[in-house]
N, C-alpha and C. Protein backbone atom coordinates (compact mmCIF):
# COMPACT_ATOMS: atom_id res chain seq x y z
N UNK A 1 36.95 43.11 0.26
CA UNK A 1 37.36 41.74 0.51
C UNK A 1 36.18 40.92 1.08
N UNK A 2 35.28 41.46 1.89
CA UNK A 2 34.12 41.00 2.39
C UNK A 2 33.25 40.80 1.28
N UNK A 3 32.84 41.51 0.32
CA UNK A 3 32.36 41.00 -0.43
C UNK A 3 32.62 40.08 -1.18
N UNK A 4 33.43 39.80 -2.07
CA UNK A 4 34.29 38.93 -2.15
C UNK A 4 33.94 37.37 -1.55
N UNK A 5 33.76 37.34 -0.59
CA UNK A 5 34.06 36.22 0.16
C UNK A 5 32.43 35.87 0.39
N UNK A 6 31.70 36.89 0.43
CA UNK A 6 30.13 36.66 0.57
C UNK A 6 29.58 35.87 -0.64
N UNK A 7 30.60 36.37 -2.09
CA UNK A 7 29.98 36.39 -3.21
C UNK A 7 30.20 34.58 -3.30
N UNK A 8 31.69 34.50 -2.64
CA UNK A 8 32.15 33.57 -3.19
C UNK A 8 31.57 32.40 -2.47
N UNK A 9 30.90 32.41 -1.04
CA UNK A 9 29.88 31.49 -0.33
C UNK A 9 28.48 31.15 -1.09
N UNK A 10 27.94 32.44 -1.40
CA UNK A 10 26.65 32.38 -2.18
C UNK A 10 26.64 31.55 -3.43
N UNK A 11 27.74 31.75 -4.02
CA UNK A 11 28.02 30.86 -5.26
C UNK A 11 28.07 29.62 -5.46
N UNK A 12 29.11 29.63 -3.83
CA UNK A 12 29.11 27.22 -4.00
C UNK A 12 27.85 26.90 -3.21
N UNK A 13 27.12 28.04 -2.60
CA UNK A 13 25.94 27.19 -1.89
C UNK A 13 25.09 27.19 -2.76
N UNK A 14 24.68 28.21 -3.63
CA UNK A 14 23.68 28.14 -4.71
C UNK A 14 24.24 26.84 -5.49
N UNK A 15 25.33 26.62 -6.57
CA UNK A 15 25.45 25.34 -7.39
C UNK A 15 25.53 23.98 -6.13
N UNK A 16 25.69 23.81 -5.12
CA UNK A 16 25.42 22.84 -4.26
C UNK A 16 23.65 22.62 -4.32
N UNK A 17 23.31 23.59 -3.80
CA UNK A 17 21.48 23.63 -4.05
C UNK A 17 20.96 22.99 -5.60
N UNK A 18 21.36 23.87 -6.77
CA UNK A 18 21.13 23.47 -7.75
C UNK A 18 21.62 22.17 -8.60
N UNK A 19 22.78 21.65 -8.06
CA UNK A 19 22.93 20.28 -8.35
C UNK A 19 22.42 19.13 -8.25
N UNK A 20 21.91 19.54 -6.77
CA UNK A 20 21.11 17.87 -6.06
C UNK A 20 19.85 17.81 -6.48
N UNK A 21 19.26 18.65 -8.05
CA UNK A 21 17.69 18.74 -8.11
C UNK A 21 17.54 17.70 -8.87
N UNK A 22 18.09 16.56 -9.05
CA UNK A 22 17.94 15.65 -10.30
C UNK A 22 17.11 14.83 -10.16
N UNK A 23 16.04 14.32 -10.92
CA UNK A 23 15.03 13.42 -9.73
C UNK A 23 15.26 12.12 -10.33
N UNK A 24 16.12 11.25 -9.48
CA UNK A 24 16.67 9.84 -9.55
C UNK A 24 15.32 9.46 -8.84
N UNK A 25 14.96 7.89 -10.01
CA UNK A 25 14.11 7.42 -9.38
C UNK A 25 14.08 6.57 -7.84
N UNK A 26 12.92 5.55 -7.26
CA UNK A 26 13.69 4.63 -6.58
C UNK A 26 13.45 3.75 -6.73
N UNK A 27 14.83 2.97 -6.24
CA UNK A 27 14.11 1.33 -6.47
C UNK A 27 13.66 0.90 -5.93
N UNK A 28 13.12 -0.16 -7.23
CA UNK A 28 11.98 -1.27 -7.25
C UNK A 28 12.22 -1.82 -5.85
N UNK A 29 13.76 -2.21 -5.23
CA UNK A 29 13.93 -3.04 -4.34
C UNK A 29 13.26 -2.51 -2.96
N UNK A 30 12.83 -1.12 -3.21
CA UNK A 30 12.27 -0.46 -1.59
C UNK A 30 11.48 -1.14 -0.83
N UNK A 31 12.26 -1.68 0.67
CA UNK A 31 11.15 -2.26 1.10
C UNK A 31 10.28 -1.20 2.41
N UNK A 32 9.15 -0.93 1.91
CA UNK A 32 8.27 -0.34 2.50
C UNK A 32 7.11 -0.45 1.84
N UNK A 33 5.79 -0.27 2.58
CA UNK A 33 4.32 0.12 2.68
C UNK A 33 4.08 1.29 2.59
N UNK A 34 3.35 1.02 0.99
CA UNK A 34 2.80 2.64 0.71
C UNK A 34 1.56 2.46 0.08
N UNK A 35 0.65 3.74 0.36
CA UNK A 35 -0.38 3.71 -0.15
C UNK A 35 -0.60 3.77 -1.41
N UNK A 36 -0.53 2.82 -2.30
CA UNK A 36 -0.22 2.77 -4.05
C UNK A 36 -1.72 2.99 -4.29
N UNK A 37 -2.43 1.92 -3.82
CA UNK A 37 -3.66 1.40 -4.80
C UNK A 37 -4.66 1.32 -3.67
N UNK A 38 -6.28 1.70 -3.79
CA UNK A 38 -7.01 1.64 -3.24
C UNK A 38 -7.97 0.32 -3.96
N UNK A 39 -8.87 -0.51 -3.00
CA UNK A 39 -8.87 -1.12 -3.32
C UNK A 39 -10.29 -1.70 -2.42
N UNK A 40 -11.28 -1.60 -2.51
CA UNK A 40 -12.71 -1.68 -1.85
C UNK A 40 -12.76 -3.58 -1.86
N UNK A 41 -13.55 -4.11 -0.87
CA UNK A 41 -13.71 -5.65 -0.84
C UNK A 41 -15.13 -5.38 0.05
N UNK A 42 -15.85 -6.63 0.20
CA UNK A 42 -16.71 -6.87 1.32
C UNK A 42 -16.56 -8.47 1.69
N UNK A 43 -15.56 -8.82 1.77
CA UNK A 43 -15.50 -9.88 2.06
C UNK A 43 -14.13 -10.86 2.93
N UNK A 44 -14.55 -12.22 3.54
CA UNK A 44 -13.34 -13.12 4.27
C UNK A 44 -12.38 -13.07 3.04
N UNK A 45 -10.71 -13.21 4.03
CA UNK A 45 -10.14 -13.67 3.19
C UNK A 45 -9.00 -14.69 4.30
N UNK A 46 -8.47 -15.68 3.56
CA UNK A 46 -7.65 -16.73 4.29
C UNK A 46 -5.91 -16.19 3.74
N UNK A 47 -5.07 -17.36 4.59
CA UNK A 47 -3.64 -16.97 3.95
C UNK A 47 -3.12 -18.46 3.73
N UNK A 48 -2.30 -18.76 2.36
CA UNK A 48 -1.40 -19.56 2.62
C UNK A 48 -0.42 -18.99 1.07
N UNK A 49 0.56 -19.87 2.00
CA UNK A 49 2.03 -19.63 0.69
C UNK A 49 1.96 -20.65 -0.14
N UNK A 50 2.68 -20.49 -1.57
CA UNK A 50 2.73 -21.70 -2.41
C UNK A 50 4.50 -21.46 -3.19
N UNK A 51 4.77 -22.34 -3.42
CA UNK A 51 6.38 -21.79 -3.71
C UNK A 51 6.69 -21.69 -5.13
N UNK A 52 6.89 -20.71 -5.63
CA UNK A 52 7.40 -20.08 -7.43
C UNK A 52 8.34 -20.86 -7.48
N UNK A 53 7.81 -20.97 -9.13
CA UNK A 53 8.82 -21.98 -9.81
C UNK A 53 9.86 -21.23 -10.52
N UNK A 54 10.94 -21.89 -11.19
CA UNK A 54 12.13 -21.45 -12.11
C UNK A 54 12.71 -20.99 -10.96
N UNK A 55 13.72 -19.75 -11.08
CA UNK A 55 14.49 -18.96 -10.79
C UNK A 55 13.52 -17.36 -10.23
N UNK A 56 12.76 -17.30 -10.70
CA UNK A 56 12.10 -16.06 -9.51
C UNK A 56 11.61 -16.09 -8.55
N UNK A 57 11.63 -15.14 -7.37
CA UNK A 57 11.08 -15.70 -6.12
C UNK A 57 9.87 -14.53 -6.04
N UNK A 58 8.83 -14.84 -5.59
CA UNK A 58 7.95 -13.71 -4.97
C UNK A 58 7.42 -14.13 -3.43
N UNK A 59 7.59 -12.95 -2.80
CA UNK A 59 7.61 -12.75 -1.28
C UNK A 59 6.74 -11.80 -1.19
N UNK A 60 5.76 -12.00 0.03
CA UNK A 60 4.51 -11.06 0.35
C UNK A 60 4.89 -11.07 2.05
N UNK A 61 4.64 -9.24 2.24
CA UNK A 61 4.38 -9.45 3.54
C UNK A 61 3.41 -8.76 3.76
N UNK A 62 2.41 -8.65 4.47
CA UNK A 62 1.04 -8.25 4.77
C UNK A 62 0.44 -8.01 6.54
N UNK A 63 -0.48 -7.33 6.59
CA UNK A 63 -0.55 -6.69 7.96
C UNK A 63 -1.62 -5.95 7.70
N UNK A 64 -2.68 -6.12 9.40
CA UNK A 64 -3.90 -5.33 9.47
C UNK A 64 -3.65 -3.97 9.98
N UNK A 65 -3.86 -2.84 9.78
CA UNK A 65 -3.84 -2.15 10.88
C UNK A 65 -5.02 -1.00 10.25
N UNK A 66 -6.45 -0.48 11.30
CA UNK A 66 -7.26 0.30 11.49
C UNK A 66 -8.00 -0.09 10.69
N UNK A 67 -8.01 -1.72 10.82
CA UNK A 67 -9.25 -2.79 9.92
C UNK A 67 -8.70 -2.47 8.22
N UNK A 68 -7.85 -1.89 8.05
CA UNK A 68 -6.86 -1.91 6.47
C UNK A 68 -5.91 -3.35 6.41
N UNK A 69 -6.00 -3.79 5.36
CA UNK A 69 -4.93 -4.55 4.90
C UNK A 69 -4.08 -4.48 4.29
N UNK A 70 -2.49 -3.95 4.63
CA UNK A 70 -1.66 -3.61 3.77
C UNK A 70 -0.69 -4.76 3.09
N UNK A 71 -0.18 -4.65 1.97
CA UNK A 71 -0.01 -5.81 1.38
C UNK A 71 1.17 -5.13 0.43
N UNK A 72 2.58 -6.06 0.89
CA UNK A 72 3.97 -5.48 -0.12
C UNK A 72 4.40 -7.23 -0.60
N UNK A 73 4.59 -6.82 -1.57
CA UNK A 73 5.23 -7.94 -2.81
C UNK A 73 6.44 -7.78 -3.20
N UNK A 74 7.63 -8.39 -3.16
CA UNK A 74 8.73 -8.09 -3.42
C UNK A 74 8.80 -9.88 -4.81
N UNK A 75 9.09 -9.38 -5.59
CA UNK A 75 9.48 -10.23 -7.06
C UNK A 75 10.12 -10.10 -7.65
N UNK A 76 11.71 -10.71 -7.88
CA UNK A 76 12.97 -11.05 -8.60
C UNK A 76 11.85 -11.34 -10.28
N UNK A 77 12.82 -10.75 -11.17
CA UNK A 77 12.60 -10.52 -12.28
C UNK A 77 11.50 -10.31 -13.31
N UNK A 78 10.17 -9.01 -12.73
CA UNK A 78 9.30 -8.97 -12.67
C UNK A 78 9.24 -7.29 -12.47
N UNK A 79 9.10 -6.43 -13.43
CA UNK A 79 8.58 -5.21 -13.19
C UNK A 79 7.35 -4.78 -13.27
N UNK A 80 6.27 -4.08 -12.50
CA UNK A 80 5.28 -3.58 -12.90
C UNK A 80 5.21 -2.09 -13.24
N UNK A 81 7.02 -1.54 -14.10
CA UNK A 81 6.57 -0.31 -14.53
C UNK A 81 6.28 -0.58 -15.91
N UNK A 82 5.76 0.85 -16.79
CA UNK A 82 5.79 -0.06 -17.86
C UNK A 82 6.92 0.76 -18.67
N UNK A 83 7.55 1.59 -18.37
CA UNK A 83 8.77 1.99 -19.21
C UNK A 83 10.14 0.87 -18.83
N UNK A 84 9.61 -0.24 -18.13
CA UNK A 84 10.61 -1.41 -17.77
C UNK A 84 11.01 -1.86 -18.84
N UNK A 85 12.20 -2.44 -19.34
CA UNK A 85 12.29 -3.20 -20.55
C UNK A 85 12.57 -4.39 -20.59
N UNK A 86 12.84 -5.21 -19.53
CA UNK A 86 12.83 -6.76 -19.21
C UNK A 86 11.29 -6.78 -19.09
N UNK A 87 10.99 -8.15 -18.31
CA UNK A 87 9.65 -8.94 -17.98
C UNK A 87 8.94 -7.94 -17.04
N UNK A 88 7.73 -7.57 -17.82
CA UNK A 88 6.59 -7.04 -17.37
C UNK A 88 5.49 -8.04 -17.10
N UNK A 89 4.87 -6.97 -15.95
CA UNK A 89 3.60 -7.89 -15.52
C UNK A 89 2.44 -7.10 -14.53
N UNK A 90 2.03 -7.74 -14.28
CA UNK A 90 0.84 -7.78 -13.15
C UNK A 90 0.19 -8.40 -12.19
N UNK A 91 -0.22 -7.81 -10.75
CA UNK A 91 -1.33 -8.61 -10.00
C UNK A 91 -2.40 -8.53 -9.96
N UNK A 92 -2.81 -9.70 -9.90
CA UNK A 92 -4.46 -9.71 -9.90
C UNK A 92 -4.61 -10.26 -8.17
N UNK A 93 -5.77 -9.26 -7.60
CA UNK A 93 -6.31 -10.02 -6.34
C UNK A 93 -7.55 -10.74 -6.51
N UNK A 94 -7.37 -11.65 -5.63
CA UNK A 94 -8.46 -12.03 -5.45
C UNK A 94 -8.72 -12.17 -4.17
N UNK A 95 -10.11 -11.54 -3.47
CA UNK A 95 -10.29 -11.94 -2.24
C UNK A 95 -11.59 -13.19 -2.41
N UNK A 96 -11.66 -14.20 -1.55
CA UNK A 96 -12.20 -14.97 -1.08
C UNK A 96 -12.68 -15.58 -2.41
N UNK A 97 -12.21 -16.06 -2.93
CA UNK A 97 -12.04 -16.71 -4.45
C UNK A 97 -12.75 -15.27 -5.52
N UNK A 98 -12.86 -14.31 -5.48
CA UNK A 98 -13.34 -13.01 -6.28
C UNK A 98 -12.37 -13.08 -6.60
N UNK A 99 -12.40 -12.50 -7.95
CA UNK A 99 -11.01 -11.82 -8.61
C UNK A 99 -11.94 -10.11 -8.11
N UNK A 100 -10.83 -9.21 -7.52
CA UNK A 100 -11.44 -8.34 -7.10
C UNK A 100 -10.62 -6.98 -7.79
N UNK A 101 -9.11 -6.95 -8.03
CA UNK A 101 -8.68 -6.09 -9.13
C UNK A 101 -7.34 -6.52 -9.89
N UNK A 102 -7.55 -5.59 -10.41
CA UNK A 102 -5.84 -6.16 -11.39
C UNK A 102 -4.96 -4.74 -10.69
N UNK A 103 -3.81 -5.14 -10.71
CA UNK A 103 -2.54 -4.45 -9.63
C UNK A 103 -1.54 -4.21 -10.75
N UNK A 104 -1.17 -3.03 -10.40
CA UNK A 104 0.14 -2.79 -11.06
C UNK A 104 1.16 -2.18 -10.25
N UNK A 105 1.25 -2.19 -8.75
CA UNK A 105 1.79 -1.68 -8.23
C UNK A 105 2.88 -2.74 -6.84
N UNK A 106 4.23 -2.86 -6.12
CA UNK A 106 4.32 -3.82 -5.55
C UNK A 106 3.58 -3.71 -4.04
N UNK A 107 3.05 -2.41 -3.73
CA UNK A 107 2.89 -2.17 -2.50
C UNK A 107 1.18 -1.33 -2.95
N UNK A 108 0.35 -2.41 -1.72
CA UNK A 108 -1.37 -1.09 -1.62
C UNK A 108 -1.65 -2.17 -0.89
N UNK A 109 -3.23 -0.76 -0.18
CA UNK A 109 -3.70 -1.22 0.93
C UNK A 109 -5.42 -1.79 0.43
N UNK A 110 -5.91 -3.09 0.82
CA UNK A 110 -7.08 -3.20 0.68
C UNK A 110 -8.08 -2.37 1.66
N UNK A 111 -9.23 -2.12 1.62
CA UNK A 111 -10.05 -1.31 2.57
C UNK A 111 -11.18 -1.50 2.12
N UNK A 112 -12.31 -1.65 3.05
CA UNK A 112 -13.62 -1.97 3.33
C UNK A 112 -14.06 -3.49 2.86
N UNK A 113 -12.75 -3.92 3.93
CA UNK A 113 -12.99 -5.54 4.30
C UNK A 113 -14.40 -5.73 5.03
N UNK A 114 -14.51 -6.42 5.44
CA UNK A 114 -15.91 -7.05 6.39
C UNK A 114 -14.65 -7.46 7.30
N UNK A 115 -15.62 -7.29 8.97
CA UNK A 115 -14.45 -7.99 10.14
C UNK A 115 -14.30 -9.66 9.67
N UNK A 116 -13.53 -10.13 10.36
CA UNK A 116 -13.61 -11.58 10.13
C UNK A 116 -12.52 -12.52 8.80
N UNK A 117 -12.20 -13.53 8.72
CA UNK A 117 -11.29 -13.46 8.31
C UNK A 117 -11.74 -13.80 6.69
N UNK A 118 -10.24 -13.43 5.93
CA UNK A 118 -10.58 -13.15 4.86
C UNK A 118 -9.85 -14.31 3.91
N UNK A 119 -10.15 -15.07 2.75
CA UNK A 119 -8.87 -15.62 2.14
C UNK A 119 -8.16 -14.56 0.78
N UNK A 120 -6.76 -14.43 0.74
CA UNK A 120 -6.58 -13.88 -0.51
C UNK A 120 -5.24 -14.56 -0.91
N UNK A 121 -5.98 -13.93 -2.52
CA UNK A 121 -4.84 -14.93 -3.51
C UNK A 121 -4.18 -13.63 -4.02
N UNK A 122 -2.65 -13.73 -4.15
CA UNK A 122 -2.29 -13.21 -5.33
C UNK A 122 -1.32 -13.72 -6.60
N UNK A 123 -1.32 -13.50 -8.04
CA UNK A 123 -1.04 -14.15 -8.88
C UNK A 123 -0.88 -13.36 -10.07
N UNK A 124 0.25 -13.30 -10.35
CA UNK A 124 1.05 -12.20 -10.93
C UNK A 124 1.78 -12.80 -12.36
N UNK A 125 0.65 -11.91 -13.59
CA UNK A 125 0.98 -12.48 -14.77
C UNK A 125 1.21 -11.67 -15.12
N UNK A 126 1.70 -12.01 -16.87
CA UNK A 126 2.19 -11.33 -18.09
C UNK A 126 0.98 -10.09 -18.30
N UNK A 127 1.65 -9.02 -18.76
CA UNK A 127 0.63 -8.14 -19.61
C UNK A 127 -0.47 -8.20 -20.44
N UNK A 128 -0.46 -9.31 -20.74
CA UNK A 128 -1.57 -10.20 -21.72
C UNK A 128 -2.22 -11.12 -21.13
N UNK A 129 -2.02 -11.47 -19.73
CA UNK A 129 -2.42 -12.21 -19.16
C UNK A 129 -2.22 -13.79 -19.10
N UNK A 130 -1.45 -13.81 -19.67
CA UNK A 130 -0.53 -15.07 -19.40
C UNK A 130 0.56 -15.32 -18.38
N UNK A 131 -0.13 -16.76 -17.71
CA UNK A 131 0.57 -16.98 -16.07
C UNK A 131 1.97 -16.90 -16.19
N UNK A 132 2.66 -16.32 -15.25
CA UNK A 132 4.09 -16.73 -14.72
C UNK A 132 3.91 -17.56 -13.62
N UNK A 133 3.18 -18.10 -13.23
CA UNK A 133 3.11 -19.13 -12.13
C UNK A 133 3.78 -18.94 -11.09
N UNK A 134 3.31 -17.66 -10.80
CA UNK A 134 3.80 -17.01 -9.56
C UNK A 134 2.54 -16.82 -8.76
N UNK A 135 2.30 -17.86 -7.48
CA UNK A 135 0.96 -16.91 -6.59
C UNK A 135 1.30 -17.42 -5.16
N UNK A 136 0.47 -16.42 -4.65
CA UNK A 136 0.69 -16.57 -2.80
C UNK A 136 -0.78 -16.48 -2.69
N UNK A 137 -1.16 -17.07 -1.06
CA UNK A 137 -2.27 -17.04 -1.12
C UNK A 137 -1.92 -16.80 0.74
N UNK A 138 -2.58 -16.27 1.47
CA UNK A 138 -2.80 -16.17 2.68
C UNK A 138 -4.06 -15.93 3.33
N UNK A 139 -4.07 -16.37 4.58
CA UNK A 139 -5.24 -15.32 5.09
C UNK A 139 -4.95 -14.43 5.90
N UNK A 140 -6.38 -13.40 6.38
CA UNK A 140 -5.92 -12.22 6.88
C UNK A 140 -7.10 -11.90 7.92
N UNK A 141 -7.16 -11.83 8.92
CA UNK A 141 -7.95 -11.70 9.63
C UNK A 141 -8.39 -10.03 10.26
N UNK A 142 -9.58 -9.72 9.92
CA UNK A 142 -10.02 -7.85 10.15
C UNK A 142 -10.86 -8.04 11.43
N UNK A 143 -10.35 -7.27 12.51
CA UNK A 143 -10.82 -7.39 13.60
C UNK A 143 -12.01 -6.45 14.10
């Protein structure tokens, strides 16, 4: 009977184990800072907002920490995966009027700023490079 009952524990804990292995992605909507994209500069950069047109909104929040600049983008109807099947796209940075890379990610950290402050743009087009007239611009000061 003990066995039995061992067998019959081992069994729902094993298919409990083996059920939850499914790898659901996550969403786009995550708001957190992650190290996506590396991203070298030597230069100031400034900050200001500008407000998206139509019906999409894009929102940046940004922050120094250990002379890094981390930088999350949150954008209503706008994927940068590319197995997405609505509106695809991309960011391009620019620090201190440089276009410095093209982005495909909503969240990365810039690194090897110069101290002092910096201006950056970002502006987030089509795959082909055609504007959605979506950009933010702020500055950012590296201490």
């Amino acid at each position: 009977m003990r066995f039995v009952k061992i067998t019959l524990q081992l069994l729902i804990l094993s298919s409990l184990l083996l059920g939850c292995r499914k790898d659901i992605p996550k969403p786009e909507t995550n708001i957190s800072i992650l190290p996506i994209d590396y991203v070298d500069a030597a230069a100031n950069t400034p900050v200001s907002v500008l407000e998206d047109e139509r019906d999409r909104t894009f929102f940046v929040r940004h922050h120094v920490r250990n002379g890094n600049l981390y930088i999350e983008c949150m954008i209503s109807g706008i994927s940068f995966r590319s197995n997405h099947t609505g509106n695809k796209g991309k960011m391009i940075l620019f620090i201190d009027g440089k276009k410095t890379k093209e982005i495909s990610s909503a969240a990365f950290i810039v690194k090897g700023l110069n101290p002092g402050t910096h201006k950056v743009k970002l502006e987030i087009v089509k795959i082909n490079n055609q504007p959605y007239d979506l950009t933010k611009e702020f500055y950012a000061t590296i201490p």
